[in-house]
N, C-alpha and C. Protein backbone atom coordinates (compact mmCIF):
# COMPACT_ATOMS: atom_id res chain seq x y z
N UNK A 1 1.88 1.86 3.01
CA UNK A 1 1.17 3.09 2.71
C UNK A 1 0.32 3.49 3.90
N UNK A 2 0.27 4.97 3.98
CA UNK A 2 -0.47 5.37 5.08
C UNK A 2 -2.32 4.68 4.97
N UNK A 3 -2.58 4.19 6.34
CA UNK A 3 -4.21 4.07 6.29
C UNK A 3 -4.46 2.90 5.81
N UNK A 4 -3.95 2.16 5.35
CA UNK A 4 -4.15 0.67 4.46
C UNK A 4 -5.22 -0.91 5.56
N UNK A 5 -4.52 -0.52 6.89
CA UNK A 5 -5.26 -1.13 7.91
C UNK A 5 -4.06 -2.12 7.88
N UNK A 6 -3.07 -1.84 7.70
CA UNK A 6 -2.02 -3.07 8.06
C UNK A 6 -1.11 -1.57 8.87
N UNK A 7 -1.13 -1.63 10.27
CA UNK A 7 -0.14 -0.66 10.79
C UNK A 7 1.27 -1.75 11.66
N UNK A 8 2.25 -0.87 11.30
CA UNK A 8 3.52 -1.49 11.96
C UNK A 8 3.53 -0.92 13.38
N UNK A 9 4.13 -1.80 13.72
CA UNK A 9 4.43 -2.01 15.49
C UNK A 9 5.17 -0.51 15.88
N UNK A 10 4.91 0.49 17.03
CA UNK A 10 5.66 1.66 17.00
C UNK A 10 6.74 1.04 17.49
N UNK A 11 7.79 2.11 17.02
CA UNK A 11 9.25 1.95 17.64
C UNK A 11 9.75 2.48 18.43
N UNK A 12 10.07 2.27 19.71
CA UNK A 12 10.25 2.86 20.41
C UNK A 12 12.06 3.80 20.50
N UNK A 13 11.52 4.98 20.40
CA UNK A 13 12.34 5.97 19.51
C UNK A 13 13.61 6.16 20.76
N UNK A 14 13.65 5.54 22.37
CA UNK A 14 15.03 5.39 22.55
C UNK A 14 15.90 4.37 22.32
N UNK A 15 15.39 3.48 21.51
CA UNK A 15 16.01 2.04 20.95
C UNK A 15 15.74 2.18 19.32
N UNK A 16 15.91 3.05 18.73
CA UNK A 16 16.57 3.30 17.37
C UNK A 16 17.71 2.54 17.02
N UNK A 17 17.36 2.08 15.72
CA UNK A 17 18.60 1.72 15.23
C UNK A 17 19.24 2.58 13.84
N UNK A 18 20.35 3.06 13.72
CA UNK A 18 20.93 3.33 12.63
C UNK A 18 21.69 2.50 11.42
N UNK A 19 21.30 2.60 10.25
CA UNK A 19 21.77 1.81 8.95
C UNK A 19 22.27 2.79 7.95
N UNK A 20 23.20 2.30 7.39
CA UNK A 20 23.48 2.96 6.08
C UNK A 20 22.96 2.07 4.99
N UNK A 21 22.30 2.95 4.15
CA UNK A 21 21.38 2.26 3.27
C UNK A 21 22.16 3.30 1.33
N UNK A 22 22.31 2.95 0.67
CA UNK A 22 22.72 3.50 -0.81
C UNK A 22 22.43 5.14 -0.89
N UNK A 23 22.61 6.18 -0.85
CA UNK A 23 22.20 7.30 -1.04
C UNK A 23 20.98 7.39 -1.73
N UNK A 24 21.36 6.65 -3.21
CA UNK A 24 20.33 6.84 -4.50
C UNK A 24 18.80 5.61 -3.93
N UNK A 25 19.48 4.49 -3.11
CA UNK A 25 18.48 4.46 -2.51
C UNK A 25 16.94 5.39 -1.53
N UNK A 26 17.82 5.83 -0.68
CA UNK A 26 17.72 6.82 0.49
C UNK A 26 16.93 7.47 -0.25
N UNK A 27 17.79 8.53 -1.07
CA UNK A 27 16.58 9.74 -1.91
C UNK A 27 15.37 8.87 -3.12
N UNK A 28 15.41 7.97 -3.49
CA UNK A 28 14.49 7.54 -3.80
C UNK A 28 13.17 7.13 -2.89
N UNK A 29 13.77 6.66 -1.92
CA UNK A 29 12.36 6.55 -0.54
C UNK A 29 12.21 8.18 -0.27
N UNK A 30 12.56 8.84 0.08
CA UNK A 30 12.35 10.54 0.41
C UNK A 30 11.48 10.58 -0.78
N UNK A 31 11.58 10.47 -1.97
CA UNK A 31 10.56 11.12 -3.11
C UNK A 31 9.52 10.04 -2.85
N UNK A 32 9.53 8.72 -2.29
CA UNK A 32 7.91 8.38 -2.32
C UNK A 32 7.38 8.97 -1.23
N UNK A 33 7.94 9.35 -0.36
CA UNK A 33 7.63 9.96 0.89
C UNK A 33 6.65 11.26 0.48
N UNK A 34 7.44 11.93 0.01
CA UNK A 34 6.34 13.49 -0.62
C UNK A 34 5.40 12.95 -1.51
N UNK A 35 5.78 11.96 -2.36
CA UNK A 35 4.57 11.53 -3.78
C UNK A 35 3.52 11.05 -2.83
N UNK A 36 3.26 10.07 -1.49
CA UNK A 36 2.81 10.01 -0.86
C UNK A 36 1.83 11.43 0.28
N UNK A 37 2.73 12.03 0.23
CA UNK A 37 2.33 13.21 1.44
C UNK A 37 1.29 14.43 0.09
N UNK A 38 2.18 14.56 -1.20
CA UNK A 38 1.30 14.99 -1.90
C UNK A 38 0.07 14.48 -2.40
N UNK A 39 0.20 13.08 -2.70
CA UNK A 39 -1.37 12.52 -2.92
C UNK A 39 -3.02 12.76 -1.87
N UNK A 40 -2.13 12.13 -0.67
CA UNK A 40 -3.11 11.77 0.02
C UNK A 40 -3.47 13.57 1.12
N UNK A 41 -2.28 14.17 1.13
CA UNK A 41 -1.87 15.03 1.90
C UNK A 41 -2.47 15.26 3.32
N UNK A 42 -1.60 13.65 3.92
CA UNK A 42 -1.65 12.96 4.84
C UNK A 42 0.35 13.28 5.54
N UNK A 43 0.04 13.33 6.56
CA UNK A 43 1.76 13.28 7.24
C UNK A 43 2.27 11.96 6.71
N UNK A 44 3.16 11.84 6.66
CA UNK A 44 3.62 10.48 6.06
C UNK A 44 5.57 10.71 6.50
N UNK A 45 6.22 9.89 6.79
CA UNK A 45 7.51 10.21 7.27
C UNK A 45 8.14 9.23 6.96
N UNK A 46 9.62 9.49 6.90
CA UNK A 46 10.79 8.22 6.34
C UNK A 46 10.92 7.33 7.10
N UNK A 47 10.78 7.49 8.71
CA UNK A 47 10.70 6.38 9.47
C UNK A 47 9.52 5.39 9.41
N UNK A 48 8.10 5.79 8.65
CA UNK A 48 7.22 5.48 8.59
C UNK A 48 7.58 4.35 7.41
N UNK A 49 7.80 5.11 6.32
CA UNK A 49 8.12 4.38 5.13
C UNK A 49 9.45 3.28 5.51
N UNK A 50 10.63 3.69 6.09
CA UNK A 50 11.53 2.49 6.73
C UNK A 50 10.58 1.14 7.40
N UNK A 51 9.76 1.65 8.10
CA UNK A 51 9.39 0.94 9.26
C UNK A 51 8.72 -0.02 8.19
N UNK A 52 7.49 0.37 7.11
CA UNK A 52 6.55 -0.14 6.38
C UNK A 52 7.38 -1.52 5.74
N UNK A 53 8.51 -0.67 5.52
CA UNK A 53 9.65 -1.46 4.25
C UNK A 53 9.72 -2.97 5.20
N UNK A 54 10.33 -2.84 6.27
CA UNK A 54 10.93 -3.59 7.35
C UNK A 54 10.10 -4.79 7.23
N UNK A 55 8.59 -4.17 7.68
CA UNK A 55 7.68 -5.21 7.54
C UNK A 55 7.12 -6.46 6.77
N UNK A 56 7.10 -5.52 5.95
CA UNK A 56 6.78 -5.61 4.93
C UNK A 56 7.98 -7.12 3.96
N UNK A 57 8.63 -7.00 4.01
CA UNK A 57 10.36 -8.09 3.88
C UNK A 57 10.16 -9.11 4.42
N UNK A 58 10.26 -8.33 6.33
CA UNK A 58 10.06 -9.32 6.90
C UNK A 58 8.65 -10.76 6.66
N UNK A 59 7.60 -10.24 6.12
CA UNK A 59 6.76 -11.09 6.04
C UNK A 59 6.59 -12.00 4.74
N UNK A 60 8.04 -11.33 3.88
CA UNK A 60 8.13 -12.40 3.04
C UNK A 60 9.23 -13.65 2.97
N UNK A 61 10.05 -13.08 4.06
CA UNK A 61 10.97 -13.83 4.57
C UNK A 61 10.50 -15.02 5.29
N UNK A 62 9.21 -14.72 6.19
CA UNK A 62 9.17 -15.47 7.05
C UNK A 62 8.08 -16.59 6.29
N UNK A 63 7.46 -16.24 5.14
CA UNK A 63 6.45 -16.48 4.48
C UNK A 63 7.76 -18.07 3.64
N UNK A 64 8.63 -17.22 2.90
CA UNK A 64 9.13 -18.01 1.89
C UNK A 64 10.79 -18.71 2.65
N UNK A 65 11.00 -18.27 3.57
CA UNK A 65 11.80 -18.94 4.32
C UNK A 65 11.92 -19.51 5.63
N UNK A 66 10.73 -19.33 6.80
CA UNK A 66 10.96 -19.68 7.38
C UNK A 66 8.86 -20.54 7.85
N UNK A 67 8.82 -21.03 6.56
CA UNK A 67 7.67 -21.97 6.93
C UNK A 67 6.60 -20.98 7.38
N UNK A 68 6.68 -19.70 6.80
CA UNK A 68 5.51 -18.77 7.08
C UNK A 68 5.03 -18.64 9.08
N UNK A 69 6.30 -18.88 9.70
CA UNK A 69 6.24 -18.50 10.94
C UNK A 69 7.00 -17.10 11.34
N UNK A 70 6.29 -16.14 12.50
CA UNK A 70 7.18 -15.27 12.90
C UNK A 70 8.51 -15.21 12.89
N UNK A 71 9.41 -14.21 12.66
CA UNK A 71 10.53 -14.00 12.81
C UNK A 71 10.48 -12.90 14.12
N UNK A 72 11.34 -13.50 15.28
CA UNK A 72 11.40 -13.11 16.21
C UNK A 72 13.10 -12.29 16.58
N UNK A 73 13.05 -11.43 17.24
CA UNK A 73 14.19 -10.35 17.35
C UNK A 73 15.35 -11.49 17.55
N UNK A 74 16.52 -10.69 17.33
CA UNK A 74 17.54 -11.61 17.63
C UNK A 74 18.77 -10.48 17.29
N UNK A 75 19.46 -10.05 19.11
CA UNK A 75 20.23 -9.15 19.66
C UNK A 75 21.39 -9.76 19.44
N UNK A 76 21.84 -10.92 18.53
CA UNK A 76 23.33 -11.45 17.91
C UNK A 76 23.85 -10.01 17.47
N UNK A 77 24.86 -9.52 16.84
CA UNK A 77 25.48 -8.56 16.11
C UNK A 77 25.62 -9.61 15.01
N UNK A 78 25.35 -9.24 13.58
CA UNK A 78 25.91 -9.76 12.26
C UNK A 78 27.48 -9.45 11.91
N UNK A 79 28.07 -10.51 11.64
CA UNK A 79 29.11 -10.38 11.16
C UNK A 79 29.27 -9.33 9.60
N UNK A 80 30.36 -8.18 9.85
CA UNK A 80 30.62 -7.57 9.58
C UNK A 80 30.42 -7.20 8.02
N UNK A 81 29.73 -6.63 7.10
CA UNK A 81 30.16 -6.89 5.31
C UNK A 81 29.23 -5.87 4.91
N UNK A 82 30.03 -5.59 3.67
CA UNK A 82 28.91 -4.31 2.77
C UNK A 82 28.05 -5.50 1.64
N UNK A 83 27.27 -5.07 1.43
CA UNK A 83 26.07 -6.31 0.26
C UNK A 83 26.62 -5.34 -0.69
């Protein structure tokens, strides 16, 4: 959430990455996006909310799987599959 005092790392927007994520997913983050932008009526954006999400995972991943240490980048390509 915008302002919380936990801010994510900027991304540097010529090293974007693209995902396909569920549609009904997708438009469900877009509507917290405005429920957000209408509450606080604060800018608030999908990359913002992606980015939050990211984090946000990540720190439970690293919390409940990896001995509560950083998870550090890793430029492998994943083998190929839809979840």
């Amino acid at each position: 959430m915008p302002d919380n005092g936990h801010h994510a790392p900027a991304a540097d927007a010529s090293r974007l990455s693209k995902l396909n994520v569920p549609a009904e997913l997708h438009q469900r983050a877009r509507a917290a996006v405005r429920i957000v932008r209408r509450v606080t009526g604060r800018r608030y954006t999908i990359a913002q909310f992606v980015t939050e999400a990211f984090v946000a995972q990540l720190a439970v991943i690293a919390r409940d799987y990896n001995g509560g240490r950083e998870i550090y980048p890793d430029t492998e390509p994943l083998e190929r599959g839809r979840g």
